[in-house]
N, C-alpha and C. Protein backbone atom coordinates (compact mmCIF):
# COMPACT_ATOMS: atom_id res chain seq x y z
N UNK A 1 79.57 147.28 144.45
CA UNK A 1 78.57 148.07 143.77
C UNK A 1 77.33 148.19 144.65
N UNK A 2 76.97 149.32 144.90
CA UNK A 2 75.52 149.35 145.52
C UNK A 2 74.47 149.15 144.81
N UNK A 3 73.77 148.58 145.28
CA UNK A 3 72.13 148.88 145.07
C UNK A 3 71.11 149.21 145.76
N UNK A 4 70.06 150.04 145.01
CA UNK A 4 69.21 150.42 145.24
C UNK A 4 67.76 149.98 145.35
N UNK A 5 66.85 150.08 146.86
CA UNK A 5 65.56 149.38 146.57
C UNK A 5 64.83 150.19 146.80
N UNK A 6 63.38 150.68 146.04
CA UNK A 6 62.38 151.70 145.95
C UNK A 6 61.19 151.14 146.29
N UNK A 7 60.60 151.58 147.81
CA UNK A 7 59.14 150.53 147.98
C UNK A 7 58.39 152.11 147.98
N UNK A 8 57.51 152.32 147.05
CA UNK A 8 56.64 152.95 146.72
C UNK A 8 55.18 152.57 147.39
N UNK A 9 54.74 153.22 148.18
CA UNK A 9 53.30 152.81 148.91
C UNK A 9 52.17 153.77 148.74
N UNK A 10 51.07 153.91 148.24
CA UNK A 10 49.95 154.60 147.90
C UNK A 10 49.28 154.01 148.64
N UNK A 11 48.01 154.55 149.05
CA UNK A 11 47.12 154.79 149.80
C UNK A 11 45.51 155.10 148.59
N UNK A 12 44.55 154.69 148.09
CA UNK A 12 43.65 154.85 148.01
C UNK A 12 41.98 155.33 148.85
N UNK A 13 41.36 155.71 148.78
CA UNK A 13 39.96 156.10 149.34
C UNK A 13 38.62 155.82 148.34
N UNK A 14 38.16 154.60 148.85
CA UNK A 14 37.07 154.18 147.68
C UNK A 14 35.65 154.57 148.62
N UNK A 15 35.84 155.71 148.19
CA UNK A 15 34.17 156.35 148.71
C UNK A 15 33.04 155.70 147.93
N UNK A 16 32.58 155.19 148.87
CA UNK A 16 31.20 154.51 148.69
C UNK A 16 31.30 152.94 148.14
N UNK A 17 32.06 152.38 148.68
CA UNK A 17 32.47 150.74 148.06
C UNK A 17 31.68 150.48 149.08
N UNK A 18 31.19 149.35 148.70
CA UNK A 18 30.34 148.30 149.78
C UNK A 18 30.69 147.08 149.40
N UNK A 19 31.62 146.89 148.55
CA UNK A 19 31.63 145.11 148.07
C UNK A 19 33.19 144.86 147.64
N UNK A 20 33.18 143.68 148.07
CA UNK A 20 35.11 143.35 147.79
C UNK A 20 35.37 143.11 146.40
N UNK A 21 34.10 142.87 145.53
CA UNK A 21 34.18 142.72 144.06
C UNK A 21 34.80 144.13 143.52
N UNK A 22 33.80 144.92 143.72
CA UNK A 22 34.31 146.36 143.05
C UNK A 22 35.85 146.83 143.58
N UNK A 23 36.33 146.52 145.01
CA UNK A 23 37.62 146.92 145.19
C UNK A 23 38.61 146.21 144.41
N UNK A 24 38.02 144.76 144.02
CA UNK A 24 39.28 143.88 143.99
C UNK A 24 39.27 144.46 142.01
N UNK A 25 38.35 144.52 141.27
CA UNK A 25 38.07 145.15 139.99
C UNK A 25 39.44 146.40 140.10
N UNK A 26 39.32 147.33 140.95
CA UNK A 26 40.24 148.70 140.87
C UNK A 26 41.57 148.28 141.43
N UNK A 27 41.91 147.54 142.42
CA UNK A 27 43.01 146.65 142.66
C UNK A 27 43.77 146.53 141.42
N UNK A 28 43.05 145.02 140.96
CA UNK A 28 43.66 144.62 139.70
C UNK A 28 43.63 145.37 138.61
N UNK A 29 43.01 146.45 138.59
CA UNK A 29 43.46 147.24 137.08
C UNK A 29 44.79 148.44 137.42
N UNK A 30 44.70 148.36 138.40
CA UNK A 30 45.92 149.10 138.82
C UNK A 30 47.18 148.25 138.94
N UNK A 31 47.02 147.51 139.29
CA UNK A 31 47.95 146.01 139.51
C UNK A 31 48.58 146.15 137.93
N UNK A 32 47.78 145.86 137.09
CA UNK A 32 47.95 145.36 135.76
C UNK A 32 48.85 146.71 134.95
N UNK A 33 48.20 147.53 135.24
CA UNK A 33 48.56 149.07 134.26
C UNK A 33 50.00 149.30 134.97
N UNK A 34 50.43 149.42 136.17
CA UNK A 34 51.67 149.58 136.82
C UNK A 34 52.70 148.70 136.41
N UNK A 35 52.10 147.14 136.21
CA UNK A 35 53.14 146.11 135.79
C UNK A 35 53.79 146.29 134.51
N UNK A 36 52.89 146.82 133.68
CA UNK A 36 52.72 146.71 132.62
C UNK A 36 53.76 147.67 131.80
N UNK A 37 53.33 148.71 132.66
CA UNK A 37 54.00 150.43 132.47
C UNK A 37 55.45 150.56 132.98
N UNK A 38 55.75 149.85 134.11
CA UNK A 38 56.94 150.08 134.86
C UNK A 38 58.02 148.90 135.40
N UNK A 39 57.52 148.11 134.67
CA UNK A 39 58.09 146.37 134.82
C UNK A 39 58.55 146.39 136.53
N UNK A 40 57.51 146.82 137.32
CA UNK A 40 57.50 146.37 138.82
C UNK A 40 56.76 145.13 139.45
N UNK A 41 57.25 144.82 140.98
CA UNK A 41 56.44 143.95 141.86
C UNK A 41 55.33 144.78 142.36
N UNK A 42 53.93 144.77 142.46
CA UNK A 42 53.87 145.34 143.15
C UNK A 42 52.31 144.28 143.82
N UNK A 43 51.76 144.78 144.76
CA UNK A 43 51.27 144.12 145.97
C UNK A 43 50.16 144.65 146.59
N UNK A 44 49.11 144.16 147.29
CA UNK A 44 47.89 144.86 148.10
C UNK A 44 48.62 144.95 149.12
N UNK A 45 48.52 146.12 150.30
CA UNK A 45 49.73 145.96 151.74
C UNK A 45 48.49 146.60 152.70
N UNK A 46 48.46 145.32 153.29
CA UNK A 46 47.95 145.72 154.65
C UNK A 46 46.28 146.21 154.89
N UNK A 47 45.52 146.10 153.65
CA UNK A 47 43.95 146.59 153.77
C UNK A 47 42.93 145.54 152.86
N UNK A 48 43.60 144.60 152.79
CA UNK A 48 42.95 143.07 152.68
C UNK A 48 41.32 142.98 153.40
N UNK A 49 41.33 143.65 154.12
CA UNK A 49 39.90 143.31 155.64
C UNK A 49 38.93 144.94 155.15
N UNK A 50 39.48 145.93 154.51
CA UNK A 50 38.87 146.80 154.33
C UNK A 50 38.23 147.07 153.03
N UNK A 51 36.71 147.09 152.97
CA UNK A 51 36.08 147.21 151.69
C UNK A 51 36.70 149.24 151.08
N UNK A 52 36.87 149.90 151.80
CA UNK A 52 36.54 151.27 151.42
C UNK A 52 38.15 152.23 151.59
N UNK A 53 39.42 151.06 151.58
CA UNK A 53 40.59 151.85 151.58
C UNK A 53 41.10 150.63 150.59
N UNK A 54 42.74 150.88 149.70
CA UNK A 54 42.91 150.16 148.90
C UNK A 54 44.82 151.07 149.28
N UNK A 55 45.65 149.92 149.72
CA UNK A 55 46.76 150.54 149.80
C UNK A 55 47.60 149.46 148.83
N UNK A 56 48.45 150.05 148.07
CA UNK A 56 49.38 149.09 147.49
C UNK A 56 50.72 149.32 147.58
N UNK A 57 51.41 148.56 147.46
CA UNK A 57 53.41 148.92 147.57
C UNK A 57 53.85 147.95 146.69
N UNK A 58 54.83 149.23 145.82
CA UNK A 58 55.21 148.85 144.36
C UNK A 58 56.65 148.93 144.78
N UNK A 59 57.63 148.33 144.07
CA UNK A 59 58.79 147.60 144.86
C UNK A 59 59.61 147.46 143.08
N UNK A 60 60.79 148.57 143.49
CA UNK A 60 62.01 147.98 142.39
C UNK A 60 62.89 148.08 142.68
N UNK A 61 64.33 147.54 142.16
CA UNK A 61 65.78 147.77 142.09
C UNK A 61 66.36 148.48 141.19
N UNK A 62 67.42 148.99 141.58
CA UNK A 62 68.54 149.82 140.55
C UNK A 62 69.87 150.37 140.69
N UNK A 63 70.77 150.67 140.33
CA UNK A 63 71.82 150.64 140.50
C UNK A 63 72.04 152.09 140.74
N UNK A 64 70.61 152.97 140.27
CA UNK A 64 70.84 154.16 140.10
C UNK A 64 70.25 154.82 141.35
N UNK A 65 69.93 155.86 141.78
CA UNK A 65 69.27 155.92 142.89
C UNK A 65 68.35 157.00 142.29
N UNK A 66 68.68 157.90 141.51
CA UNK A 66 68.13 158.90 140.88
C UNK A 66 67.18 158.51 140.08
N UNK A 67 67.39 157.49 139.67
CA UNK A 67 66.39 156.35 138.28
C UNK A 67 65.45 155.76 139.06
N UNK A 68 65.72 155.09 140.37
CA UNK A 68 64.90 154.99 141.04
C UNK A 68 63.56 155.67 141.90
N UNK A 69 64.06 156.86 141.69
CA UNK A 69 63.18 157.77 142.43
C UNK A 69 62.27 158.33 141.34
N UNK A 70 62.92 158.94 140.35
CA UNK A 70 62.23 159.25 139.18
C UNK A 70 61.30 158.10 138.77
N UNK A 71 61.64 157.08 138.88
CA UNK A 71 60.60 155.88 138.13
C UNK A 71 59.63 156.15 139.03
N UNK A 72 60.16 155.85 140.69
CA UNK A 72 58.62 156.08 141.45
C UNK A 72 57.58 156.89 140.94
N UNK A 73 58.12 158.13 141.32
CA UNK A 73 57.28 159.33 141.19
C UNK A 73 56.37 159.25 139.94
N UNK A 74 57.19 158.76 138.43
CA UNK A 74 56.56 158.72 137.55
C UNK A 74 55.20 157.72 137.89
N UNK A 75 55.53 156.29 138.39
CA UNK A 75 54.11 155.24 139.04
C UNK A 75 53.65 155.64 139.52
N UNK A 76 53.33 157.07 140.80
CA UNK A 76 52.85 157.56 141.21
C UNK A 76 51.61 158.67 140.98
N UNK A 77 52.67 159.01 139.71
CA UNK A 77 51.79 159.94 139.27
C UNK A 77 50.74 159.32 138.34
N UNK A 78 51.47 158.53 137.40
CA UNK A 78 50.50 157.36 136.72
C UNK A 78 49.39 156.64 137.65
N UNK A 79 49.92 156.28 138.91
CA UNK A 79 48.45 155.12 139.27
C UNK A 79 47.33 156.13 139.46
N UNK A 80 47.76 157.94 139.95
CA UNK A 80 46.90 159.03 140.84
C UNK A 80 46.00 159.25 139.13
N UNK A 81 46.57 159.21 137.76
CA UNK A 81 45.93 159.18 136.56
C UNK A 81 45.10 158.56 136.15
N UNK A 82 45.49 157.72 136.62
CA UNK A 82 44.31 156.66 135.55
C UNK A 82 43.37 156.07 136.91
N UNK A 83 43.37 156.14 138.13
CA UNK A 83 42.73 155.72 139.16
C UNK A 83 41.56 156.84 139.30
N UNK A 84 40.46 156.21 139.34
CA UNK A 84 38.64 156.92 139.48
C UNK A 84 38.79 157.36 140.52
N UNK A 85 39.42 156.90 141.80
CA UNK A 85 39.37 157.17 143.49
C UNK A 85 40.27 157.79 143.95
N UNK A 86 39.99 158.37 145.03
CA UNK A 86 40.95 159.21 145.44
C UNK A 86 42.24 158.91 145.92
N UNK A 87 43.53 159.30 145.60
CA UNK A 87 44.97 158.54 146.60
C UNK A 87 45.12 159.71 147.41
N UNK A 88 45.14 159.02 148.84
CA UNK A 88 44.94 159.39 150.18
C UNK A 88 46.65 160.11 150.52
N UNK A 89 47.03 159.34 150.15
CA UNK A 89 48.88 158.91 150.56
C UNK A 89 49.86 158.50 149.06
N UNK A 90 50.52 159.28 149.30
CA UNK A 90 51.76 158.53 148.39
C UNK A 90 53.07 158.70 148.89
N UNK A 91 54.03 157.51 149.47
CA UNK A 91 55.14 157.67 150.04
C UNK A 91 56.50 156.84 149.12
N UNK A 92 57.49 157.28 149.01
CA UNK A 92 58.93 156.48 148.79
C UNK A 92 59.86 156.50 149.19
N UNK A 93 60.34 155.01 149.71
CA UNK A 93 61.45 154.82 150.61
C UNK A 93 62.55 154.34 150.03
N UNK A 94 63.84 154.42 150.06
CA UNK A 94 64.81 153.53 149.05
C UNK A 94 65.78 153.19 150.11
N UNK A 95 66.08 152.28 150.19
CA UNK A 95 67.00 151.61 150.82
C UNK A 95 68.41 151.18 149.56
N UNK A 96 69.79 151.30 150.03
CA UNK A 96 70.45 151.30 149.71
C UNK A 96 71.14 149.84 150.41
N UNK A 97 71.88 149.00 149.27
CA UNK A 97 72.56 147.47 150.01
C UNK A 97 73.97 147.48 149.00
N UNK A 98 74.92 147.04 149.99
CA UNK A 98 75.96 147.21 149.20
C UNK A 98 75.98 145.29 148.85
C-alpha cells in the first residue's frame, strides 16, 4: 500500500515587526488554528533569527494523494484567512513511500 506525505510550506511577511514577542504571538496563533482545524504537525522552518519573515511547514499523511492535496490547499487557504500579514509563498510537496 502506498503512502502519501504532504509538507506544506508558507512563507509570511510581517511588515513592520521589531520584536520576537509580536512574531512569536502570530506564530502561535497560527500554530494553534491549523492544529486545531486540520489535525496536522506543523513547525517554524528555517526563520527562527528573523524578526520580520515567519515561514512554517505543515506536514501530513494519507493513503490518498488527492485528500492530501486538497487538505493542503484547504490549510493554505485557511492560514492566508485568518493571518493579519502578508503570505509571501505558499508551496506543496508530496512524497509518495511504498
Amino acid at each position: 500500500m502506498t503512502m502519501f506525505t504532504a509538507v506544506l510550506t508558507v512563507e509570511f511577511s510581517l511588515h513592520g515587526n521589531d520584536n520576537l514577542k509580536a512574531k512569536r504571538r502570530v506564530a502561535n496563533s497560527l500554530k494553534q488554528k491549523t492544529r486545531n482545524r486540520f489535525n496536522v504537525a506543523i513547525a517554524e522552518a528555517g526563520t527562527e533569527n528573523s524578526l520580520c519573515s515567519l515561514r512554517l511547514a505543515v506536514v501530513s499523511i494519507s493513503n490518498s494523494e488527492g485528500h492530501l492535496r486538497s487538505r493542503m490547499d484547504k490549510c493554505a487557504l485557511m492560514m492566508e484567512a485568518v493571518c493579519p500579514e502578508e503570505m509571501v509563498e505558499s508551496q506543496v510537496e508530496i512524497y509518495a513511500t511504498d
